[in-house]
N, C-alpha and C. Protein backbone atom coordinates (compact mmCIF):
# COMPACT_ATOMS: atom_id res chain seq x y z
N UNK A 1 -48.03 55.74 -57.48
CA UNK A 1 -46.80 56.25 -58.09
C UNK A 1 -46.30 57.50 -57.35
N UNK A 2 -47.16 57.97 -57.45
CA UNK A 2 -46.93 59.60 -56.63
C UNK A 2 -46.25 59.39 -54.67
N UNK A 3 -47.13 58.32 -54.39
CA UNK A 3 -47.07 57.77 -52.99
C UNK A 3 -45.11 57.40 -53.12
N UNK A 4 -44.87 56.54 -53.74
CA UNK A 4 -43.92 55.89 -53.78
C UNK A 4 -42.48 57.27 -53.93
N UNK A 5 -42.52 57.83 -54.93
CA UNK A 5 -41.90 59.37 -55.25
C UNK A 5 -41.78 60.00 -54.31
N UNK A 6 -42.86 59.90 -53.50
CA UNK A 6 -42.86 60.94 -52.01
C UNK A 6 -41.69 59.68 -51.33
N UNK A 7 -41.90 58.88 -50.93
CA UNK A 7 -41.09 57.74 -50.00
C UNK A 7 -39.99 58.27 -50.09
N UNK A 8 -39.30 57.85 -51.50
CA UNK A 8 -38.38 57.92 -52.06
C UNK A 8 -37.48 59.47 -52.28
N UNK A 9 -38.21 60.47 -52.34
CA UNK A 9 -37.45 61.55 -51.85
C UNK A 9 -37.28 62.31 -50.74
N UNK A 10 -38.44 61.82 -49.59
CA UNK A 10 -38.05 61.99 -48.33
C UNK A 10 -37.01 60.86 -47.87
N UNK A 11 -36.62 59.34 -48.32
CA UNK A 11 -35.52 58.95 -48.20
C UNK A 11 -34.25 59.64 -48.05
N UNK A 12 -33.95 60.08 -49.56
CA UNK A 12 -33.06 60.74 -50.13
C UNK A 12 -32.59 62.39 -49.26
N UNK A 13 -33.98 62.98 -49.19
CA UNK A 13 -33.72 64.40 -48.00
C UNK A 13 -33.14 63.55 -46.39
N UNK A 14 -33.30 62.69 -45.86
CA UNK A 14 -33.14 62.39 -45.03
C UNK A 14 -32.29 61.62 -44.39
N UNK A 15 -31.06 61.06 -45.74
CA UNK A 15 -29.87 60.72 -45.45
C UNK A 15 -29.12 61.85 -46.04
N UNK A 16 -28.89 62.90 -46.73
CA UNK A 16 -28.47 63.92 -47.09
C UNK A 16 -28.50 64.88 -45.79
N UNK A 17 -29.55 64.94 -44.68
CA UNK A 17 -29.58 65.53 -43.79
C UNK A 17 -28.47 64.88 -42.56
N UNK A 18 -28.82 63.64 -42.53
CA UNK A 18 -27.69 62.66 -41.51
C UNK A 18 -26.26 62.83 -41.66
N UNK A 19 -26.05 63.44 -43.01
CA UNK A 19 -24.57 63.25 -43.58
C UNK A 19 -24.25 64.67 -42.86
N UNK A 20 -24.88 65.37 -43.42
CA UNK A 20 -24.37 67.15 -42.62
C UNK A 20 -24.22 66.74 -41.33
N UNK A 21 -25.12 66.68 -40.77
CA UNK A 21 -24.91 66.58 -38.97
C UNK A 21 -24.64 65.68 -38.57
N UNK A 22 -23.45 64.70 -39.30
CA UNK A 22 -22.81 63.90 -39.16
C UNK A 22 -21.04 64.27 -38.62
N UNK A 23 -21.21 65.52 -40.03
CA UNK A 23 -19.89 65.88 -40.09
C UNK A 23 -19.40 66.69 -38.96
N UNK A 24 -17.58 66.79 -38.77
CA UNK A 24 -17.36 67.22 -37.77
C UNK A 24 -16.26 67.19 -37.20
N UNK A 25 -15.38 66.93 -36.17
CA UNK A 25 -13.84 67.61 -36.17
C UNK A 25 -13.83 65.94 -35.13
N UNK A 26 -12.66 65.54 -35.04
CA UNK A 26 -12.15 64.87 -34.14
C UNK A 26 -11.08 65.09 -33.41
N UNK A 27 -11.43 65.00 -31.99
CA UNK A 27 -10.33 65.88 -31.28
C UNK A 27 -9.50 64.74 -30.33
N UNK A 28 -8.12 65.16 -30.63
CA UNK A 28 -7.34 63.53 -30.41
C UNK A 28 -6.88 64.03 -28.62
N UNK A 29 -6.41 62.95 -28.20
CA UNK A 29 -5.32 63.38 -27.08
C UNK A 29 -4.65 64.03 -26.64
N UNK A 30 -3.50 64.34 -28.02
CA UNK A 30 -2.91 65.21 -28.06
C UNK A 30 -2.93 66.45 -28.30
N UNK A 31 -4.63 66.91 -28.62
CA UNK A 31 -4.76 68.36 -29.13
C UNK A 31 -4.82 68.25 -30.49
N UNK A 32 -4.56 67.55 -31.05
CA UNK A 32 -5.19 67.94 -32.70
C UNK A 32 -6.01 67.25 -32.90
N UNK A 33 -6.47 68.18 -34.12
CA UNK A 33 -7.77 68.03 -34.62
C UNK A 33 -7.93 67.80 -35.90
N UNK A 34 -8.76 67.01 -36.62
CA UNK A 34 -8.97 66.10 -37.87
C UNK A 34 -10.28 66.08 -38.10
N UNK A 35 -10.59 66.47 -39.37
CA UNK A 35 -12.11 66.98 -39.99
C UNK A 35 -12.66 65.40 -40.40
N UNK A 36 -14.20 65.20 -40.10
CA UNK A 36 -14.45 63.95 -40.82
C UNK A 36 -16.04 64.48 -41.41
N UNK A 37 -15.96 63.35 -42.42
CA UNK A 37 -17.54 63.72 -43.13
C UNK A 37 -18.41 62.45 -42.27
N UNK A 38 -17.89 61.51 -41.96
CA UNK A 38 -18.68 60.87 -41.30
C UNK A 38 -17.85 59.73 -39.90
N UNK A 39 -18.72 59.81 -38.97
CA UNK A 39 -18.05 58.71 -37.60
C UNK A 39 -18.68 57.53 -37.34
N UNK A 40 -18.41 56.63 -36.93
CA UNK A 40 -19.00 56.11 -35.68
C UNK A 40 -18.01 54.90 -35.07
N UNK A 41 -18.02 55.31 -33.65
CA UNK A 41 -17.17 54.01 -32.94
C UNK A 41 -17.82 52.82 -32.58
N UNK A 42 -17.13 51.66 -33.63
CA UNK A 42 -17.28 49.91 -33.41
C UNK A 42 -16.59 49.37 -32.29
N UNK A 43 -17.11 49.39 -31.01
CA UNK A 43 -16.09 48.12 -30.69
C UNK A 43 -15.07 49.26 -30.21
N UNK A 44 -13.45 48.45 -30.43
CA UNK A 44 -12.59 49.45 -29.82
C UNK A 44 -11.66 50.64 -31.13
N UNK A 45 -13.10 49.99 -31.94
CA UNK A 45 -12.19 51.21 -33.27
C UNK A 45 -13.46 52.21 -33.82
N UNK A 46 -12.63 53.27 -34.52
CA UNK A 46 -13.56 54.57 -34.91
C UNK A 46 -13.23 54.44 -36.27
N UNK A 47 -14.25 54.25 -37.13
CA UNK A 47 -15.00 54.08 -38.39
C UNK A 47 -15.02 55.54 -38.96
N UNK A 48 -14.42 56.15 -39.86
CA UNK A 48 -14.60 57.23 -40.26
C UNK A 48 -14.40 57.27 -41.80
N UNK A 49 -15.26 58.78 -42.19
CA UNK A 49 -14.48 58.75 -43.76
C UNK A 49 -13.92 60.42 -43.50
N UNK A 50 -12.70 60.50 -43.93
CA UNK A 50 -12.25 61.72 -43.41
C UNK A 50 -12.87 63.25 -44.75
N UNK A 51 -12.84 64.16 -44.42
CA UNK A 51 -13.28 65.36 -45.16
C UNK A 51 -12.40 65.60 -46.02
N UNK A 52 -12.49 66.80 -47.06
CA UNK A 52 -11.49 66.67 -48.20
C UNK A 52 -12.00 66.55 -49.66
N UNK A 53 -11.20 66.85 -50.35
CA UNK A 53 -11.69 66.83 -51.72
C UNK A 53 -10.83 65.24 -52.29
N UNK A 54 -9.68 64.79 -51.55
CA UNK A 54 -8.50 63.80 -52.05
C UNK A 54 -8.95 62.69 -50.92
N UNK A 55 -9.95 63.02 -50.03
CA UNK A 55 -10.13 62.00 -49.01
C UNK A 55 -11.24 61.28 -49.00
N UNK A 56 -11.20 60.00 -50.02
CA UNK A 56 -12.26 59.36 -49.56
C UNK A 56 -11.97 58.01 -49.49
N UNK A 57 -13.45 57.30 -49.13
CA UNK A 57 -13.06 55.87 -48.34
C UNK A 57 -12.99 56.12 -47.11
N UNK A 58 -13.13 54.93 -46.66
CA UNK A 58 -13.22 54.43 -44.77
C UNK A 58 -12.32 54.35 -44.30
N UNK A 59 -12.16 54.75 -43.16
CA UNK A 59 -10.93 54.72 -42.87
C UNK A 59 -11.12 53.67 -41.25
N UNK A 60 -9.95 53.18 -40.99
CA UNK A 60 -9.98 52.78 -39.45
C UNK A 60 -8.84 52.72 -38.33
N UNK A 61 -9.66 53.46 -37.56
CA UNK A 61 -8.46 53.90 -36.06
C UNK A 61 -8.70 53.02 -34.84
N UNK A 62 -7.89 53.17 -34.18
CA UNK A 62 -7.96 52.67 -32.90
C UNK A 62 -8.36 53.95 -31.88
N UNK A 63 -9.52 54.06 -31.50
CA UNK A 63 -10.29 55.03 -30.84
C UNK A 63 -9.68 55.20 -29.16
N UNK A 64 -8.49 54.63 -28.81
CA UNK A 64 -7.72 54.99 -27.99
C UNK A 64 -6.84 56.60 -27.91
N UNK A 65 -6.89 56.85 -29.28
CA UNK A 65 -6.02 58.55 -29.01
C UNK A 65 -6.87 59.29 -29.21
N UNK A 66 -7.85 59.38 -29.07
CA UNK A 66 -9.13 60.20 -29.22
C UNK A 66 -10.25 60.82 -28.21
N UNK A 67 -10.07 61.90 -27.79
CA UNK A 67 -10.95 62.27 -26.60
C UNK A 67 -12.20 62.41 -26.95
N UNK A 68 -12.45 63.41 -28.50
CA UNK A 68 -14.05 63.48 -28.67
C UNK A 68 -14.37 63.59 -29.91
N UNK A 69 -15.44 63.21 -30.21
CA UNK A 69 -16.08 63.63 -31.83
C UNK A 69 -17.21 64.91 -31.56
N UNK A 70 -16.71 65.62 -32.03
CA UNK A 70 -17.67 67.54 -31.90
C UNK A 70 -17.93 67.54 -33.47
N UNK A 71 -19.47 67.57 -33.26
CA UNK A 71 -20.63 67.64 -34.91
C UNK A 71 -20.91 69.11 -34.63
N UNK A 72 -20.76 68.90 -35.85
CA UNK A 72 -21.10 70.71 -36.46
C UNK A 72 -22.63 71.07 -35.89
N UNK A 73 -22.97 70.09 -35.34
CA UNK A 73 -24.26 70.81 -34.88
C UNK A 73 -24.58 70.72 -33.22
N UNK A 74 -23.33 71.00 -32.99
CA UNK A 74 -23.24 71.38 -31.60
C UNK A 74 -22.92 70.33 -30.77
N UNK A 75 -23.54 68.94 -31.07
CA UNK A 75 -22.84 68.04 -30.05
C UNK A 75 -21.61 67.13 -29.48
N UNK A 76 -21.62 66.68 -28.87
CA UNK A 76 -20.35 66.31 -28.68
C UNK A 76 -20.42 64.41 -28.61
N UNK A 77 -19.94 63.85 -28.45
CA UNK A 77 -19.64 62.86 -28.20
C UNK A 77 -17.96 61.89 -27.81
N UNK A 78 -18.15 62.11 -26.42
CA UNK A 78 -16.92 61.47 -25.44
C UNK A 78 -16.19 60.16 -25.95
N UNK A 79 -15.29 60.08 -26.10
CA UNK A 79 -14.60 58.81 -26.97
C UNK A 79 -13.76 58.26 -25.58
N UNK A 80 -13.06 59.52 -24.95
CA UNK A 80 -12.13 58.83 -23.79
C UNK A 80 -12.78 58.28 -22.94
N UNK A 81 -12.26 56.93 -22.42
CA UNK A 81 -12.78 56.37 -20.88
C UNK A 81 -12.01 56.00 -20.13
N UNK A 82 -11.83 56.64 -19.24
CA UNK A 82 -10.52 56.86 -18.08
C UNK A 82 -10.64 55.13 -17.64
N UNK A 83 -10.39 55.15 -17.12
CA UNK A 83 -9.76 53.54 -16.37
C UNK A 83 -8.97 54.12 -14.60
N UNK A 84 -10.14 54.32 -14.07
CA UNK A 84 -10.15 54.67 -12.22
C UNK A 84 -9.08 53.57 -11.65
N UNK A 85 -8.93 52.17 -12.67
CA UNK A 85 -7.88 51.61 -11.55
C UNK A 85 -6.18 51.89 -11.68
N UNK A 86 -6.33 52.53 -12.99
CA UNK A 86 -4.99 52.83 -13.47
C UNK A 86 -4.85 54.39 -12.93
N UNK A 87 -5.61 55.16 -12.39
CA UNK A 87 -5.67 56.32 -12.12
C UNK A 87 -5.79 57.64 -12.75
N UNK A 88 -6.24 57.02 -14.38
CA UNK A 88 -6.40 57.86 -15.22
C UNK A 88 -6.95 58.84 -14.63
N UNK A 89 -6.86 60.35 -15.51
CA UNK A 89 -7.35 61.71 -15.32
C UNK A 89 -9.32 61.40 -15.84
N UNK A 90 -9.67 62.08 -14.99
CA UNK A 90 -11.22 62.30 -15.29
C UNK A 90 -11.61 62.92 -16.82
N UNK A 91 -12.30 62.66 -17.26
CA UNK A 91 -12.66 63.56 -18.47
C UNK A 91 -12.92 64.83 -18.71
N UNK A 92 -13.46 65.48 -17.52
CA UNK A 92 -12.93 67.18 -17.68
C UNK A 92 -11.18 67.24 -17.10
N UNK A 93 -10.42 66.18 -16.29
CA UNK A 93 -9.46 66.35 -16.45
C UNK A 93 -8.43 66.94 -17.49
N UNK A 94 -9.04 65.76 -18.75
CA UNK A 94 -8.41 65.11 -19.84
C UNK A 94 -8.84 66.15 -20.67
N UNK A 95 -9.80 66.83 -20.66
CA UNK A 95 -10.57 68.12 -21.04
C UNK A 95 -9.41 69.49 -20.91
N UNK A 96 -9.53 69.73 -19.81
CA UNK A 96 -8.22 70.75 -19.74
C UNK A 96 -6.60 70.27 -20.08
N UNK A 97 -6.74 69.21 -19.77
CA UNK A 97 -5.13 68.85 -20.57
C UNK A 97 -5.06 69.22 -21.94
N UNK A 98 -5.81 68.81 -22.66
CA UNK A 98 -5.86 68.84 -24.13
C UNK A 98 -5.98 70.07 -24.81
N UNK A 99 -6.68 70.69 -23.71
CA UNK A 99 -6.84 72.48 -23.78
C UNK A 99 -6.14 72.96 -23.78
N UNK A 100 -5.23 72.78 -23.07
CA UNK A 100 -3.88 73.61 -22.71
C UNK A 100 -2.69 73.02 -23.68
N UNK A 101 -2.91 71.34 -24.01
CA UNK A 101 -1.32 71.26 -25.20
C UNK A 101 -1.87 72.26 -26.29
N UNK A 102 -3.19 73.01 -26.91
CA UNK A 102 -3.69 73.06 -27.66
C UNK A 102 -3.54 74.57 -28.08
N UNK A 103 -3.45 75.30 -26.53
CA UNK A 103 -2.57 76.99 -26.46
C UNK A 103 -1.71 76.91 -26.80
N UNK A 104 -0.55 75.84 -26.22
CA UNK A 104 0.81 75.70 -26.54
C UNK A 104 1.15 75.46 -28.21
N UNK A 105 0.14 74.52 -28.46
CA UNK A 105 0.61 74.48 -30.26
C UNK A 105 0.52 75.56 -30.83
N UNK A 106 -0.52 76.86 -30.68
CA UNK A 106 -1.21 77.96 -31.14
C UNK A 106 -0.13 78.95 -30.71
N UNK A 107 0.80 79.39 -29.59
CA UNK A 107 1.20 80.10 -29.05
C UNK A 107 2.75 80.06 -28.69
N UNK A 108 3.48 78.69 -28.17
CA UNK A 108 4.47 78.61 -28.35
C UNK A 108 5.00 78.81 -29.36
N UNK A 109 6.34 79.85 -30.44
CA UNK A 109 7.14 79.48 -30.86
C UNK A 109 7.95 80.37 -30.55
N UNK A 110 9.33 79.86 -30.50
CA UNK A 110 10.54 80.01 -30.32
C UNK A 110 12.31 79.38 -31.38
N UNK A 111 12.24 80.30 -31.84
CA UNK A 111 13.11 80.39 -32.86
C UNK A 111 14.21 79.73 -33.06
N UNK A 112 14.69 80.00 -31.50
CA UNK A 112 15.96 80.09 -30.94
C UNK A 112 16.42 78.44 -30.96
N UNK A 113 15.65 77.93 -30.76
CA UNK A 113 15.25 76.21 -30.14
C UNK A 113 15.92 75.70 -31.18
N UNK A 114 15.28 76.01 -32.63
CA UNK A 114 15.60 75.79 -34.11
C UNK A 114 16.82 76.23 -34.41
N UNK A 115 17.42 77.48 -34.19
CA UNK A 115 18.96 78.17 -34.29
C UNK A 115 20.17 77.64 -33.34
N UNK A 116 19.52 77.06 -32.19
CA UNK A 116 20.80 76.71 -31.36
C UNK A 116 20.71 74.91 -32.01
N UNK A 117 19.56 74.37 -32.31
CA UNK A 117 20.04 72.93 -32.99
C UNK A 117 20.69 73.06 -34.42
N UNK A 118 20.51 74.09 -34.94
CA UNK A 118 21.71 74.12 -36.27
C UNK A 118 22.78 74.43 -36.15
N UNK A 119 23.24 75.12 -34.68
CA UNK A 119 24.50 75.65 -34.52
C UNK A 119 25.00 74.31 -34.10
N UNK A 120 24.14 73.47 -33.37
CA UNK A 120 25.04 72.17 -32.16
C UNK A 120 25.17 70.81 -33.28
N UNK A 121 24.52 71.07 -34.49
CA UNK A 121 24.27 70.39 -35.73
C UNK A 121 25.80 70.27 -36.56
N UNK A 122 26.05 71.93 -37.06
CA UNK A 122 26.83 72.17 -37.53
C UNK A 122 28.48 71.89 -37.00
N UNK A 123 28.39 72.73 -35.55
CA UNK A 123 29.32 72.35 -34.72
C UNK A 123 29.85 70.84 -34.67
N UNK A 124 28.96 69.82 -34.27
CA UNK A 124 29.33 68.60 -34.45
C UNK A 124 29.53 67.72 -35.73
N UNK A 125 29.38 68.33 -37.00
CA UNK A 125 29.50 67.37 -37.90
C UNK A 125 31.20 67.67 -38.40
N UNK A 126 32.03 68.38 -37.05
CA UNK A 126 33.40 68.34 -37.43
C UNK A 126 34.04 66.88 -37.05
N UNK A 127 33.21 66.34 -35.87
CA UNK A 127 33.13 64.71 -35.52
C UNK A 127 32.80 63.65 -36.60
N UNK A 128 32.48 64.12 -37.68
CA UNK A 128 32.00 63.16 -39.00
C UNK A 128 31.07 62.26 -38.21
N UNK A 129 31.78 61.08 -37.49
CA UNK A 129 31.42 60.10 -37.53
C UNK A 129 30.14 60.04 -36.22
N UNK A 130 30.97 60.54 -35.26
CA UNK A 130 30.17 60.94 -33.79
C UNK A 130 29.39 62.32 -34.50
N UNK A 131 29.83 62.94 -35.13
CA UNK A 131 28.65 63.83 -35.32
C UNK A 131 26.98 63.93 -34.95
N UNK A 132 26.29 63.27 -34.89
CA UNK A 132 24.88 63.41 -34.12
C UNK A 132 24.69 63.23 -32.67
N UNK A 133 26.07 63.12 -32.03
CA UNK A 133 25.73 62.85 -30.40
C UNK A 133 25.47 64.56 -30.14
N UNK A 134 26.60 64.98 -30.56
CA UNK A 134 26.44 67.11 -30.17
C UNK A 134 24.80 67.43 -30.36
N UNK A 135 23.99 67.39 -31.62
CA UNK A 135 22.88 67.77 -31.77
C UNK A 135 22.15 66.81 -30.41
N UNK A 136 22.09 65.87 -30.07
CA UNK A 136 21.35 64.68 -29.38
C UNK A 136 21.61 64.86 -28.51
N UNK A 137 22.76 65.63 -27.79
CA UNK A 137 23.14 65.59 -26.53
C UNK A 137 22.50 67.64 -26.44
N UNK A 138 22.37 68.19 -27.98
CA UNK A 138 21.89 69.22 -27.10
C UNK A 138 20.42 69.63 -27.03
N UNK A 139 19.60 69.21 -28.01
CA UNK A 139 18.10 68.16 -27.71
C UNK A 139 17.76 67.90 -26.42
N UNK A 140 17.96 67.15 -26.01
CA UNK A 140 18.44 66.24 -24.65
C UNK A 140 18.77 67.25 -23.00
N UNK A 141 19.27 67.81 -23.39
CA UNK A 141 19.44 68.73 -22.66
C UNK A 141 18.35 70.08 -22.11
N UNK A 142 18.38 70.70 -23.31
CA UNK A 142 17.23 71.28 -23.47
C UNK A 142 15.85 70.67 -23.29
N UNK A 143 15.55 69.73 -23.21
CA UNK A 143 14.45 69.05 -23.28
C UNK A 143 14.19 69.07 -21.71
N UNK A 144 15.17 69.20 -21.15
CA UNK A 144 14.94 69.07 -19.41
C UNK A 144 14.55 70.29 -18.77
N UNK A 145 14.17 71.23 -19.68
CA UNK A 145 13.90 72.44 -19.18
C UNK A 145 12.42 72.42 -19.70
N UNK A 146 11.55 72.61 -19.09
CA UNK A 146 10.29 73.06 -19.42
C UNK A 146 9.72 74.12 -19.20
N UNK A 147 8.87 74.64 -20.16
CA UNK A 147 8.80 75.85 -20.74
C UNK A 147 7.45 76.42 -19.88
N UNK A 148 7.64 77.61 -19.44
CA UNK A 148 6.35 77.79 -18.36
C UNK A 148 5.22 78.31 -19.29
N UNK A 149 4.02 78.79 -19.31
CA UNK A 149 3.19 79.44 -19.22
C UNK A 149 3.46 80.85 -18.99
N UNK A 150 3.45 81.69 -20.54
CA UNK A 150 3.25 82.92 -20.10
C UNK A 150 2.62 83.21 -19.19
N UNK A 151 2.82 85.06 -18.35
CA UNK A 151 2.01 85.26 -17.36
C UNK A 151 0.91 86.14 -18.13
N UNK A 152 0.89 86.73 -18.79
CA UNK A 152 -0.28 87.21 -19.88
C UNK A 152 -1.14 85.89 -19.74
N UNK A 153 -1.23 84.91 -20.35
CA UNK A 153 -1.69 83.71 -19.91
C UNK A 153 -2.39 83.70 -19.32
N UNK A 154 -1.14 83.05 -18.11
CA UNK A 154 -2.07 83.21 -16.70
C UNK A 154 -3.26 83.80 -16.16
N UNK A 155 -2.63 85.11 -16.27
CA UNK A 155 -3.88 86.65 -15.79
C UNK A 155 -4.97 86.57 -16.42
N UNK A 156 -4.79 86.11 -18.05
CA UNK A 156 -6.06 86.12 -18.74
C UNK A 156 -7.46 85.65 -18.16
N UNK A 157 -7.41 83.66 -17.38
CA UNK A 157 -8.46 83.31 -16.68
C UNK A 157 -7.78 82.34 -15.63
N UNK A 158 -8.01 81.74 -15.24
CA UNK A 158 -7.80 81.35 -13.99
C UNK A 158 -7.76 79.37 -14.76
N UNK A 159 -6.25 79.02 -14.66
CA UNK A 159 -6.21 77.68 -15.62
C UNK A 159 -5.81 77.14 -14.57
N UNK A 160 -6.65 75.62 -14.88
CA UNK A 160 -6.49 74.36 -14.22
C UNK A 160 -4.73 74.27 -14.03
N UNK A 161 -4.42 73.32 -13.03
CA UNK A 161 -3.79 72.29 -13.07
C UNK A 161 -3.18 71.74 -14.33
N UNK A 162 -4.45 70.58 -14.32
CA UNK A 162 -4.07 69.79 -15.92
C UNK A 162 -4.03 71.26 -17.07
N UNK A 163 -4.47 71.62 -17.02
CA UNK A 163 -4.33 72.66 -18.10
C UNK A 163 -3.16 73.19 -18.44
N UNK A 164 -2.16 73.69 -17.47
CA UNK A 164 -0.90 73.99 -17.04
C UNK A 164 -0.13 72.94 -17.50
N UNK A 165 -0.19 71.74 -17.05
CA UNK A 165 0.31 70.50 -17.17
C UNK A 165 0.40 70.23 -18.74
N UNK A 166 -0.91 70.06 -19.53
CA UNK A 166 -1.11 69.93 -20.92
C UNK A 166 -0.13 71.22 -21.77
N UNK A 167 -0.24 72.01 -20.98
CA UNK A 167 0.73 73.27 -21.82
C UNK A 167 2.26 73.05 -21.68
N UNK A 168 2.54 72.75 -20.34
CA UNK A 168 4.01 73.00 -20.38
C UNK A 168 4.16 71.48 -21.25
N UNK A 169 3.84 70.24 -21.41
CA UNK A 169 3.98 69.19 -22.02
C UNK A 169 4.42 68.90 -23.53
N UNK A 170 3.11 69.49 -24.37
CA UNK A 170 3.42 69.95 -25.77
C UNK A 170 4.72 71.20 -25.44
N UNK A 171 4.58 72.00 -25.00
CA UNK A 171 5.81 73.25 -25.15
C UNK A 171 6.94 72.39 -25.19
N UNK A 172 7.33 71.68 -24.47
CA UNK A 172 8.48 71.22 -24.39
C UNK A 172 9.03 70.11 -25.37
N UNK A 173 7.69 69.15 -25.52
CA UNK A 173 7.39 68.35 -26.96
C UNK A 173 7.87 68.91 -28.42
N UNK A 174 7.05 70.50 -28.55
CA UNK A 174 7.53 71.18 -29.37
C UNK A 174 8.89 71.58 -29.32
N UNK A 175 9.21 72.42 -28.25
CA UNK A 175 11.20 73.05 -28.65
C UNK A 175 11.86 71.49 -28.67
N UNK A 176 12.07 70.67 -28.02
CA UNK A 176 12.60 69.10 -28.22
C UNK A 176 12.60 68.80 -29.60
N UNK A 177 11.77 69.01 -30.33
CA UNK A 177 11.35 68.49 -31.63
C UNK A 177 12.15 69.41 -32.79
N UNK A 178 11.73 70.70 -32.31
CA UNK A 178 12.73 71.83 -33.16
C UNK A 178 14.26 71.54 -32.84
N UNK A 179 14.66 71.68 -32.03
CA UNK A 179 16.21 71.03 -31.69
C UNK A 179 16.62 70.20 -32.66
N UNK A 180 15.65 69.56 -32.30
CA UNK A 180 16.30 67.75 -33.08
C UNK A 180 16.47 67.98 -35.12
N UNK A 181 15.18 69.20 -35.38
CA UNK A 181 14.97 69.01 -36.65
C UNK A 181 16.29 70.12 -36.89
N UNK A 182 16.16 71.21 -35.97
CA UNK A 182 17.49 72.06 -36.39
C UNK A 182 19.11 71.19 -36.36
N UNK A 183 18.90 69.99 -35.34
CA UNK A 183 20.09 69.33 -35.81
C UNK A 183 20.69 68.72 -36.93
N UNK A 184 19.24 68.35 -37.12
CA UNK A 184 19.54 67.35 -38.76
C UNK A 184 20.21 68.39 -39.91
N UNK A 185 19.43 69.67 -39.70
CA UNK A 185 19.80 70.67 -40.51
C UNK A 185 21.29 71.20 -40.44
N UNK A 186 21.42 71.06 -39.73
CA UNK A 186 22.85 71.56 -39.25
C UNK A 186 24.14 70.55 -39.37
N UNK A 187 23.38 69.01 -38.99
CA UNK A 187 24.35 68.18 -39.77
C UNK A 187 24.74 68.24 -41.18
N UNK A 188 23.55 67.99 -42.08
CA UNK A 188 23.57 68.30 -43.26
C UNK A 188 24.54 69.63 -43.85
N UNK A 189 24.17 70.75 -43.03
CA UNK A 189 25.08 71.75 -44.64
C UNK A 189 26.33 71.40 -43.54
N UNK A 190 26.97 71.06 -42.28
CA UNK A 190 27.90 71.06 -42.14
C UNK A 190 28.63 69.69 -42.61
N UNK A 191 28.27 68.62 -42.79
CA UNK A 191 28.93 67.41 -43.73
C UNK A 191 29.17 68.02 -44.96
N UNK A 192 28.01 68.41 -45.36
CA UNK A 192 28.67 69.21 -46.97
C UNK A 192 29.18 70.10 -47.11
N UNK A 193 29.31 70.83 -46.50
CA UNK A 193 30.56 71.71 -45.90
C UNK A 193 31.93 71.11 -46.51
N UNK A 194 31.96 69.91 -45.46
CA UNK A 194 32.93 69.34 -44.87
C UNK A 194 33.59 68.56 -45.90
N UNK A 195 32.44 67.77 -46.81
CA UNK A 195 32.92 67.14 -47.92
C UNK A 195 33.17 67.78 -49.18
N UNK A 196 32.58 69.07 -49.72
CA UNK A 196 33.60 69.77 -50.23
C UNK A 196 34.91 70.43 -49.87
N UNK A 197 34.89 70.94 -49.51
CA UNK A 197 36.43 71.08 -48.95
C UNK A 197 37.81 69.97 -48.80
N UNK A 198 37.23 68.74 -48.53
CA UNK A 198 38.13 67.96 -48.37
C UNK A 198 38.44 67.22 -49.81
């Protein structure tokens, strides 16, 4: 009896232990990151149950946007696999890319991006109908400018290539995105503007 009790709660200590150093962050392609209580990749999909108090159940991804699974207990495990005939980036490549969209999410913002798409928002919803080409055309525009790398930055350490690359990418991802959302905004109070008054 006693024998069996012992089994049975070193069982119990010993999937309770698997679950902790189970848990752990998943770090996508794009630089973000997503908490899970538990992983493992099947095949060409990643099996997870995500962290959370509202999150449970299994979940399933396609382990294609995913560079790594990092456990709280230090290790890592590589999800990306470049493909040498397509010329994919190496994995410390793909390493500093992700690094660098990842400053840019943390460090880029710019206000202005958001204020000039409510002005090109507003401005154009005197077009009623054409109204979203002005915001889209000034999105669009702006979007062709990419955003450098502070030189504070720079000086700080000495950044890759891809790193550079991964930064100016998201930066520009990001103001593109603000544009577009300051347009919508700008359509909006200027239609209603427009339709009271008339």
């Amino acid at each position: 009896m006693k024998l069996t009790r012992f089994f049975l709660i070193s069982l119990l200590i010993s999937l309770f232990v698997s679950e902790v150093y189970s848990q752990g962050t998943m770090l996508y392609l794009n630089g973000k990151t997503k908490r899970f209580m538990t992983a493992e990749v099947k095949g060409d999909f990643l099996i997870y149950r995500p962290e959370g108090p509202h999150k449970d159940g299994i979940r399933k991804m396609e382990k294609f946007d995913i560079f790594s699974l990092q456990f709280d207990d230090g290790t890592e495990q590589i999800i990306y696999e470049p493909d040498t005939t397509y010329g994919d980036p190496s994995v410390e490549e793909a390493r500093e890319y992700v690094k660098g969209e990842q400053l840019a999410d943390s460090i880029y913002k710019k206000p202005m991006n958001l204020i000039g798409g409510i002005a090109s928002g507003a401005a154009g919803s005197i077009l009623v109908f054409y109204a979203p080409i002005v915001p889209a055309v000034y999105a669009t525009t702006i979007s062709l400018f990419t955003p450098h790398m502070p030189k504070s930055q720079l000086e700080k350490e000495v950044r890759s290539e891809d790193f550079i690359a991964g930064y100016e990418r998201k930066a520009r991802n990001k103001k593109t995105k603000s544009a577009l959302l300051g347009g919508v905004i700008g359509l909006g109070v200027g239609l209603s503007i427009l339709a009271v008054i008339q």
